[in-house]
Protein backbone atom coordinates (compact mmCIF):
# COMPACT_ATOMS: atom_id res chain seq x y z
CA UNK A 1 2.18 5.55 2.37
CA UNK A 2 4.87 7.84 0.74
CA UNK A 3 2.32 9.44 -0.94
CA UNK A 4 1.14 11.34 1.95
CA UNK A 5 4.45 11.62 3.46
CA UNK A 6 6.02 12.98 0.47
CA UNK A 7 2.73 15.82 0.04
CA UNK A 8 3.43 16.63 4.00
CA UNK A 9 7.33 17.48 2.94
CA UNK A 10 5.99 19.75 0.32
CA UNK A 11 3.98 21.37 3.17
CA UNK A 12 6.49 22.05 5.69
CA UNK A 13 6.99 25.52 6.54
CA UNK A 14 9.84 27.84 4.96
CA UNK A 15 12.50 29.66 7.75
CA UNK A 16 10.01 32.81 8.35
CA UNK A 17 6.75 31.03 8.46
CA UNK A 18 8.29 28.24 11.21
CA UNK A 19 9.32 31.68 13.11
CA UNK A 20 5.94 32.46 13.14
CA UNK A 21 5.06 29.34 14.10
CA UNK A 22 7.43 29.08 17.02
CA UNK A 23 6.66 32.34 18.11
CA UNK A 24 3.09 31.55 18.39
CA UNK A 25 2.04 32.28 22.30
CA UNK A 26 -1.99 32.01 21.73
CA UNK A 27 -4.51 29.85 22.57
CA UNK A 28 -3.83 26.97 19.63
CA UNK A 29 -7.82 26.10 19.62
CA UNK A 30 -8.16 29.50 18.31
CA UNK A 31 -6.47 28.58 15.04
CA UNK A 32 -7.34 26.68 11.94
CA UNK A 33 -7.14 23.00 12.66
CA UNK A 34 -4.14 22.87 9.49
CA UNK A 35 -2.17 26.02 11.69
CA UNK A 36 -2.55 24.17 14.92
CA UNK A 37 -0.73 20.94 13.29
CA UNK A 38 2.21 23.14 12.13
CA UNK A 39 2.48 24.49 15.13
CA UNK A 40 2.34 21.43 17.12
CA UNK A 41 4.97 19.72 13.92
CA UNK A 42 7.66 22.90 14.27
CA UNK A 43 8.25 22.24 17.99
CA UNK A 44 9.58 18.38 16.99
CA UNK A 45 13.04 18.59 16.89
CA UNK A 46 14.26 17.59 13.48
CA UNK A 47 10.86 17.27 11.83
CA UNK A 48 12.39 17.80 8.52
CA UNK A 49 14.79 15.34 8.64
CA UNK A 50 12.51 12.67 10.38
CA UNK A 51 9.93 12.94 7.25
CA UNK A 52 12.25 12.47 4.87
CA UNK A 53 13.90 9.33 6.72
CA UNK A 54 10.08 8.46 7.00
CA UNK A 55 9.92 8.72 3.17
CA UNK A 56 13.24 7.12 2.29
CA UNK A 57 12.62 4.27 4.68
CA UNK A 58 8.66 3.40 2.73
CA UNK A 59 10.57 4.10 -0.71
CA UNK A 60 13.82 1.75 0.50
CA UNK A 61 12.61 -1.66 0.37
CA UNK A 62 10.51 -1.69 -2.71
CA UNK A 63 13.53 0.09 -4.32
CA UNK A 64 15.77 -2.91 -3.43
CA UNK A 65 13.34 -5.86 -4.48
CA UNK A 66 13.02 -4.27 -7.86
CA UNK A 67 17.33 -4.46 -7.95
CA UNK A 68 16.84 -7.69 -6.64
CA UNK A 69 15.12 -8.95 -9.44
CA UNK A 70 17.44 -6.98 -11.74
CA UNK A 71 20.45 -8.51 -10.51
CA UNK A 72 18.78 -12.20 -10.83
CA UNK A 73 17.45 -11.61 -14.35
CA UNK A 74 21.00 -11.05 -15.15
């Protein structure tokens, strides 16, 4: 749910820590299992932007039946 989604965003790295990340040339099974995701979720192009959309599209629909029922109670 948008829960989790919304906990990920507040986990994504800041600009020096995904340079890190990127610049990572090790063996990834050497790393923590929680570096090894980061890793693996820096090299998606736009992952910022795509869990955000990810958020905004679970949060979307509710949002609109609850101004659906708005508008009708009017």
């Amino acid at each position: 749910g948008t829960g989790k989604l919304k906990e990920l965003c507040k986990l994504l790295p800041e600009e020096n820590e995904m340079k890190k990340l990127l610049s990572f040339r090790g063996n990834l099974s050497t790393l923590p299992e929680a570096d090894q995701f980061m890793v693996k979720l820096v090299k998606v192009p736009g992952y910022g932007e795509r869990l955000k959309a990810m958020v905004l599209r679970e949060e979307f629909f509710p949002a609109m039946e609850e101004v659906k029922n708005a508008v009708c109670v009017l």
